[in-house]
N, C-alpha and C. Protein backbone atom coordinates (compact mmCIF):
# COMPACT_ATOMS: atom_id res chain seq x y z
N UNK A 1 -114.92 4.64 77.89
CA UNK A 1 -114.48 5.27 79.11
C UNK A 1 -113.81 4.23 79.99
N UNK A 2 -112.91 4.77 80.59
CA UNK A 2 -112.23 3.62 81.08
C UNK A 2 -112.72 3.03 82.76
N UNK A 3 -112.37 2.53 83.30
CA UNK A 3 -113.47 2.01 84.39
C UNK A 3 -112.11 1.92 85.74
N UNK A 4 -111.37 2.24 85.53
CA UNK A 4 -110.56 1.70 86.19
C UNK A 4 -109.80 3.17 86.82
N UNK A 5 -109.62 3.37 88.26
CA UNK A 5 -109.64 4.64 89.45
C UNK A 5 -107.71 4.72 89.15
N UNK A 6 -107.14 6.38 89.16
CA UNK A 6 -106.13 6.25 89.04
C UNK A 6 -105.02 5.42 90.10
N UNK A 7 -105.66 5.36 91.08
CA UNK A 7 -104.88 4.79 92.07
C UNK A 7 -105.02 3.37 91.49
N UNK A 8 -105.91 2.54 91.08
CA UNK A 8 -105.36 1.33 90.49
C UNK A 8 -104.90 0.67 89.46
N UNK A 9 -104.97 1.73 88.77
CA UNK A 9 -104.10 1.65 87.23
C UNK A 9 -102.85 1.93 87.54
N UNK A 10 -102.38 2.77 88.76
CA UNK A 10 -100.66 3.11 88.91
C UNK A 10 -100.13 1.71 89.96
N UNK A 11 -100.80 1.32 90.41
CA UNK A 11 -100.70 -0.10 91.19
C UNK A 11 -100.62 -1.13 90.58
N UNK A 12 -101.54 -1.29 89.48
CA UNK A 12 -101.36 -2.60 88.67
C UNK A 12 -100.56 -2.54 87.35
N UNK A 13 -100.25 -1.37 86.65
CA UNK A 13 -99.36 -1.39 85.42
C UNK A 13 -97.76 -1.40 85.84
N UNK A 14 -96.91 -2.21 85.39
CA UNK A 14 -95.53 -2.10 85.11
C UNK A 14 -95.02 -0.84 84.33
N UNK A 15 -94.04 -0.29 84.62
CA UNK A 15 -93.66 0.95 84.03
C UNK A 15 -93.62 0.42 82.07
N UNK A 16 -92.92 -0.79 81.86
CA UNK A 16 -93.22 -1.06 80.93
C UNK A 16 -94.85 -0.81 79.83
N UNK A 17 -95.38 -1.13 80.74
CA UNK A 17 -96.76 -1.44 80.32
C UNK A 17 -97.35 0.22 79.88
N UNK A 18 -96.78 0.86 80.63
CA UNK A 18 -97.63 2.10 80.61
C UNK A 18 -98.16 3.10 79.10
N UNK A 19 -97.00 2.83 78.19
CA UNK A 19 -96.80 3.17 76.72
C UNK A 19 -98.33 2.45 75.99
N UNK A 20 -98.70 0.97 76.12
CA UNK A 20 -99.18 0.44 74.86
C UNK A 20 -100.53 0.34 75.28
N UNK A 21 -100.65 0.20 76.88
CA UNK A 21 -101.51 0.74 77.35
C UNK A 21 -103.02 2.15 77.10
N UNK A 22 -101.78 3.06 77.42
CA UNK A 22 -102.09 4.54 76.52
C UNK A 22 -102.10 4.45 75.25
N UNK A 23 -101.39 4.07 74.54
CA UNK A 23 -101.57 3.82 73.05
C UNK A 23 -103.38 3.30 72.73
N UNK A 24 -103.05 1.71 73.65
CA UNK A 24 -104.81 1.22 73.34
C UNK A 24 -105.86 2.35 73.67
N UNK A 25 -105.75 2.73 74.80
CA UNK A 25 -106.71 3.76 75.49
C UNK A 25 -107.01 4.92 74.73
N UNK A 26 -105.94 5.18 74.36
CA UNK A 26 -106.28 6.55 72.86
C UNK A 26 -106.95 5.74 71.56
N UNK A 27 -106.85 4.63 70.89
CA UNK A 27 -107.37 4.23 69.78
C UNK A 27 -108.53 4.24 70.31
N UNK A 28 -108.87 3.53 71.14
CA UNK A 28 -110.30 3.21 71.84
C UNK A 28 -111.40 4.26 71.47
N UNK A 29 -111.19 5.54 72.26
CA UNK A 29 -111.79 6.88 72.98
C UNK A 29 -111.51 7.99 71.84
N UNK A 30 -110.39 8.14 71.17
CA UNK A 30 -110.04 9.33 70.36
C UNK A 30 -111.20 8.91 69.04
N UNK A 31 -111.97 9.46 68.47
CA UNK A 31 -112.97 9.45 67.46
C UNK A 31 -112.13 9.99 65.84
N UNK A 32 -111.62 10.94 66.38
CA UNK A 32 -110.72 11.85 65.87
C UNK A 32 -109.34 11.16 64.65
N UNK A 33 -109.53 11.04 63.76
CA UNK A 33 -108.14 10.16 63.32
C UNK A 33 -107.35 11.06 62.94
N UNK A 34 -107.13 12.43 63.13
CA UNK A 34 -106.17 13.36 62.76
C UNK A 34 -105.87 13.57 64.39
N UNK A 35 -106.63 13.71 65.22
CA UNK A 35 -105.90 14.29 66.45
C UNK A 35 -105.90 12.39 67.14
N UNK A 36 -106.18 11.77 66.78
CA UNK A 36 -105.41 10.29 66.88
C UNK A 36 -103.97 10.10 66.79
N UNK A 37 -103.74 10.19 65.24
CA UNK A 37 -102.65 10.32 65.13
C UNK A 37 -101.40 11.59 65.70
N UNK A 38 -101.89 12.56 65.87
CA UNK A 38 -101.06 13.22 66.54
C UNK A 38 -101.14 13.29 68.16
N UNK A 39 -101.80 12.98 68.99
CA UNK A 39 -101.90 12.17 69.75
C UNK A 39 -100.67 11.08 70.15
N UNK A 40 -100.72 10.16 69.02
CA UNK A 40 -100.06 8.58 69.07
C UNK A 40 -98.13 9.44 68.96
N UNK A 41 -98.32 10.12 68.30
CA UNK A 41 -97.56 10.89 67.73
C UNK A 41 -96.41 11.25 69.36
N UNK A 42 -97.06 12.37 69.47
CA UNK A 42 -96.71 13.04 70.89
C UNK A 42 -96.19 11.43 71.96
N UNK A 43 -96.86 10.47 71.77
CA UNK A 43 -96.69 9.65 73.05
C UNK A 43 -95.93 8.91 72.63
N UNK A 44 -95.62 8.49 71.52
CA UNK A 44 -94.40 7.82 70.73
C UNK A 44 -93.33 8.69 70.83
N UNK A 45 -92.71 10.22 70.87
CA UNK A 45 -92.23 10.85 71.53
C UNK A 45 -91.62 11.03 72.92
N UNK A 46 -93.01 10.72 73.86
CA UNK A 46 -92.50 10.53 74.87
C UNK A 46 -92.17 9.28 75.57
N UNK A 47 -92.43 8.77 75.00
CA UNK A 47 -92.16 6.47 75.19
C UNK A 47 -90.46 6.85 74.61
N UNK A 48 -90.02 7.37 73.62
CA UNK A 48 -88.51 7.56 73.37
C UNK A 48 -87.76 8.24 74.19
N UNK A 49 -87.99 9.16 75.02
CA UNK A 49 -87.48 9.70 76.11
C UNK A 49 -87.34 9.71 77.48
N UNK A 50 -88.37 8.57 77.70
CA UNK A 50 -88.71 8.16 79.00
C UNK A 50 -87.07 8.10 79.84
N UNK A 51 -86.12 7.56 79.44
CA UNK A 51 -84.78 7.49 80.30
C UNK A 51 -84.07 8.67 79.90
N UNK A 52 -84.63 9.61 79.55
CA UNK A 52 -84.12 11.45 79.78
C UNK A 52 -85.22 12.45 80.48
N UNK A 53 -85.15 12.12 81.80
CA UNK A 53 -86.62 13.08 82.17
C UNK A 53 -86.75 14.55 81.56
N UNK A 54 -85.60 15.10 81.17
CA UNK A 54 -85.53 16.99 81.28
C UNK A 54 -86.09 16.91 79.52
N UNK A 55 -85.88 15.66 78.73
CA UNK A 55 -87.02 15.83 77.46
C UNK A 55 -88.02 14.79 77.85
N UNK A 56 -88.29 14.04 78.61
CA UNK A 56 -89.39 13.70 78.81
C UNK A 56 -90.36 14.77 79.33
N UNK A 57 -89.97 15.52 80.19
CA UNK A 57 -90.46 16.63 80.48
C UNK A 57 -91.58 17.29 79.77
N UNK A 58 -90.31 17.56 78.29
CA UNK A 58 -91.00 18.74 77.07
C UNK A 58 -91.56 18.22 76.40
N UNK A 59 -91.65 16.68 76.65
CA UNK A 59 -92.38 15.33 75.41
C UNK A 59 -94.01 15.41 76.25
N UNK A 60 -93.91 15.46 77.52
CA UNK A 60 -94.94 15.50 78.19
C UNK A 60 -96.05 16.29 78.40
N UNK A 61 -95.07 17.54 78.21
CA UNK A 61 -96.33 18.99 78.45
C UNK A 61 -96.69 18.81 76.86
N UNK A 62 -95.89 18.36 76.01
CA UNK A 62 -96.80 18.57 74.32
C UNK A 62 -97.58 18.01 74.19
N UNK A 63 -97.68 16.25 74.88
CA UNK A 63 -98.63 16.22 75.21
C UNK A 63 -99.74 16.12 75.50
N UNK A 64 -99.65 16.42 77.09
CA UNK A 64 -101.14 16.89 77.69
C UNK A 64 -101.42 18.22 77.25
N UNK A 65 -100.71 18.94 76.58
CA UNK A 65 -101.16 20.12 76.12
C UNK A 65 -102.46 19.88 75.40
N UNK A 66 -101.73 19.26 73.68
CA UNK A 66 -102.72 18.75 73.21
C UNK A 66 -104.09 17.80 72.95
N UNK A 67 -103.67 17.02 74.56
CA UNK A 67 -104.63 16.17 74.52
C UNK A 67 -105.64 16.42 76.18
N UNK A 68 -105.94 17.61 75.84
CA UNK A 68 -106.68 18.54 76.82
C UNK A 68 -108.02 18.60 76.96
N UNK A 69 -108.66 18.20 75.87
CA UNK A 69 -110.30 17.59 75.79
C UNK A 69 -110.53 16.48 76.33
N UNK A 70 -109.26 15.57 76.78
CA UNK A 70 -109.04 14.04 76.81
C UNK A 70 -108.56 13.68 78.33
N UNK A 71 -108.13 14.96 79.65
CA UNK A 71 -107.95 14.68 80.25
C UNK A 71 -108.17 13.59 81.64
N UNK A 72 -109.89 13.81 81.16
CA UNK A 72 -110.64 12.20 82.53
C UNK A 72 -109.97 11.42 81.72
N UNK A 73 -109.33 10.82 80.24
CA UNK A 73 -109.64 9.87 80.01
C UNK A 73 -108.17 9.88 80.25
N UNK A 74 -107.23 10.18 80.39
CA UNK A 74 -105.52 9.72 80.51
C UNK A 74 -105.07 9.86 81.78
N UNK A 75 -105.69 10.56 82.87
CA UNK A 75 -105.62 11.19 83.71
C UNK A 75 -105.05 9.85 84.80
N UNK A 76 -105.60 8.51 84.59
CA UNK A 76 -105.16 7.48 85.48
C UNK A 76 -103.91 7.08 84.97
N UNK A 77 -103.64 7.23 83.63
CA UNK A 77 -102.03 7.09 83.58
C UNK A 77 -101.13 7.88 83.96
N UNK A 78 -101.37 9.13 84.26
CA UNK A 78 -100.46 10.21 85.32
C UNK A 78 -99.20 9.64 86.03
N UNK A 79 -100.04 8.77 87.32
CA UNK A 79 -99.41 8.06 88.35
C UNK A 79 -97.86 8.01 87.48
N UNK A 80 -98.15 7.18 86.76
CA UNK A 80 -96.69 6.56 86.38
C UNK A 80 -96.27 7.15 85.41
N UNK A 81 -96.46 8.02 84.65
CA UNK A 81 -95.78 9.41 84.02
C UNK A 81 -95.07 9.92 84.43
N UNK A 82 -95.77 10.43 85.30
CA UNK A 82 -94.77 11.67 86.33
C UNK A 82 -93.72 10.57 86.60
N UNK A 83 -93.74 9.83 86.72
CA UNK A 83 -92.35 9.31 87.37
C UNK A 83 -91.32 9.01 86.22
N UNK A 84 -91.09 9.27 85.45
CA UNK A 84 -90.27 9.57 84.16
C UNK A 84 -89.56 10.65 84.17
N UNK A 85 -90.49 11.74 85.06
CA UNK A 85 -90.10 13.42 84.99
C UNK A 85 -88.86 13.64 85.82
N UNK A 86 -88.08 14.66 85.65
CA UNK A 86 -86.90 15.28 86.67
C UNK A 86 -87.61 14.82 88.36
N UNK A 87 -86.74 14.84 88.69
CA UNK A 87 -86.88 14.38 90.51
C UNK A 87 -86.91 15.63 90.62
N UNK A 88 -87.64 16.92 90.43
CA UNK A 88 -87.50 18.05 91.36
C UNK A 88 -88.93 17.97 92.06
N UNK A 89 -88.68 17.91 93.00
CA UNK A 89 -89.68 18.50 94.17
C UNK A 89 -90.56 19.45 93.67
N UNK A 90 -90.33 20.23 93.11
CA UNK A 90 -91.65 21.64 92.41
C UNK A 90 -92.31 20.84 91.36
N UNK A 91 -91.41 20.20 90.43
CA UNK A 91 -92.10 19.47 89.22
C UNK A 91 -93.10 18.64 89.55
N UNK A 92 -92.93 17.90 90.21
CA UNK A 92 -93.64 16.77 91.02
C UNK A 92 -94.87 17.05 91.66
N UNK A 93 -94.55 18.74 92.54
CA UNK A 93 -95.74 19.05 93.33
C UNK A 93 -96.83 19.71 92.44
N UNK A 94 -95.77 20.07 91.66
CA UNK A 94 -96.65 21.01 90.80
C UNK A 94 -97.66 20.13 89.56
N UNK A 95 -97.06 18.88 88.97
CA UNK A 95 -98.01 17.81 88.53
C UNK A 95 -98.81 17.35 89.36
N UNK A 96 -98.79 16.70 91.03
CA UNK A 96 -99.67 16.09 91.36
C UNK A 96 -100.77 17.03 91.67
N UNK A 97 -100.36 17.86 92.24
CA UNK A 97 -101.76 18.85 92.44
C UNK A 97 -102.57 19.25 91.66
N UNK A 98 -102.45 19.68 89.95
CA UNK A 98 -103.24 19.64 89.71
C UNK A 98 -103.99 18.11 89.11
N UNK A 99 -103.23 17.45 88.73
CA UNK A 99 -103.40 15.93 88.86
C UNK A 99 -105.15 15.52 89.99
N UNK A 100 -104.64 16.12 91.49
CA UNK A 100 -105.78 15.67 92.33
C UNK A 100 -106.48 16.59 92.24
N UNK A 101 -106.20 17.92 91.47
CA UNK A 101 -107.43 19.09 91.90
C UNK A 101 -108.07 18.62 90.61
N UNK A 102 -107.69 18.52 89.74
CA UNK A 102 -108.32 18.38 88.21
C UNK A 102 -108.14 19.53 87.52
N UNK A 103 -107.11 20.57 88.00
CA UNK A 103 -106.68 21.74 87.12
C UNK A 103 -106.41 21.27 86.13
N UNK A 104 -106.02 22.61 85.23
CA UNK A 104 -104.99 22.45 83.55
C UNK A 104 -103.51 22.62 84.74
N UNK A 105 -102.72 21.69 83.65
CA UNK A 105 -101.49 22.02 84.11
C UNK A 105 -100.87 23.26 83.36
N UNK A 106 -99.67 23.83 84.23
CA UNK A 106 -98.99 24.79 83.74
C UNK A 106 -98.00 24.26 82.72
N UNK A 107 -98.21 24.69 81.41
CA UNK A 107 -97.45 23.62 80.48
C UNK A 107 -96.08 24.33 79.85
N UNK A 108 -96.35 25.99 80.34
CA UNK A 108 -95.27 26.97 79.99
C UNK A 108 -93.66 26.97 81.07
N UNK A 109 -94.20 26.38 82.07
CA UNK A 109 -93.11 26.54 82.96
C UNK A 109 -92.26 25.57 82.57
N UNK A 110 -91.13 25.57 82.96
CA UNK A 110 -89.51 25.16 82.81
C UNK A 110 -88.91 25.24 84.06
N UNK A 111 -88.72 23.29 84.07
CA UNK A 111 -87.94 22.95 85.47
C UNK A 111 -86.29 23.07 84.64
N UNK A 112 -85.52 23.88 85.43
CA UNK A 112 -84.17 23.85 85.51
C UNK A 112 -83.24 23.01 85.63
C-alpha cells in the first residue's frame, strides 16, 4: 500500500516520472499476473499518448475502467494524469470530483 497522500505524490513526481512510477506501483500491489499484465498493458498505452490528450483521454478511461478494484491504490497518481487530458473545463471537473469524492468515474462519456 502506498504511504504517500495524493497531494504529495502530484508535488513531488516530474511529469516524466509519472509512467515508471505507476508501472512500479502496479508490479508491487497487483497479485494478479493476468490482470498485471493487462494493466501494464493499458498504461503503456497511455504513456504513448500522453502528447495527444483526445487519445489519452480513451487510453485513460480503459484504464481506470479496468483497474477499478485498484482505485485507493492509483488514485495519488491522478494529480498528474489528468493533466495529459483535453483542457476542457467539464473533463477536468468532471475527473477531479470524483477524484475527491471517491466516486467511479463516468468512463462512457465523450469530451468533444
Amino acid at each position: 500500500m502506498s504511504i504517500h497522500s495524493p497531494c504529495e505524490f502530484a508535488i513531488a513526481a516530474p511529469h516524466d516520472a509519472i509512467f515508471p512510477s505507476l508501472r512500479a506501483t502496479l508490479a508491487r500491489e497487483v497479485s494478479s499476473s493476468a490482470m498485471l499484465a493487462d494493466l501494464l498493458q493499458k498504461l503503456n498505452r497511455m504513456q504513448e499518448a500522453q502528447a495527444r490528450p483526445a487519445d489519452f483521454k480513451v487510453q485513460f478511461d480503459a484504464f481506470v475502467a479496468r483497474a477499478d478494484e485498484y482505485l485507493d491504490m492509483i488514485q495519488p497518481f491522478f494529480p498528474i494524469l489528468v493533466r495529459f487530458l483535453p483542457a476542457h473545463k467539464e473533463s477536468h471537473a468532471s475527473v477531479e470530483s470524483w477524484i475527491m469524492e471517491g466516486s467511479e468515474p463516468d468512463v462512457t462519456s465523450e469530451v468533444a
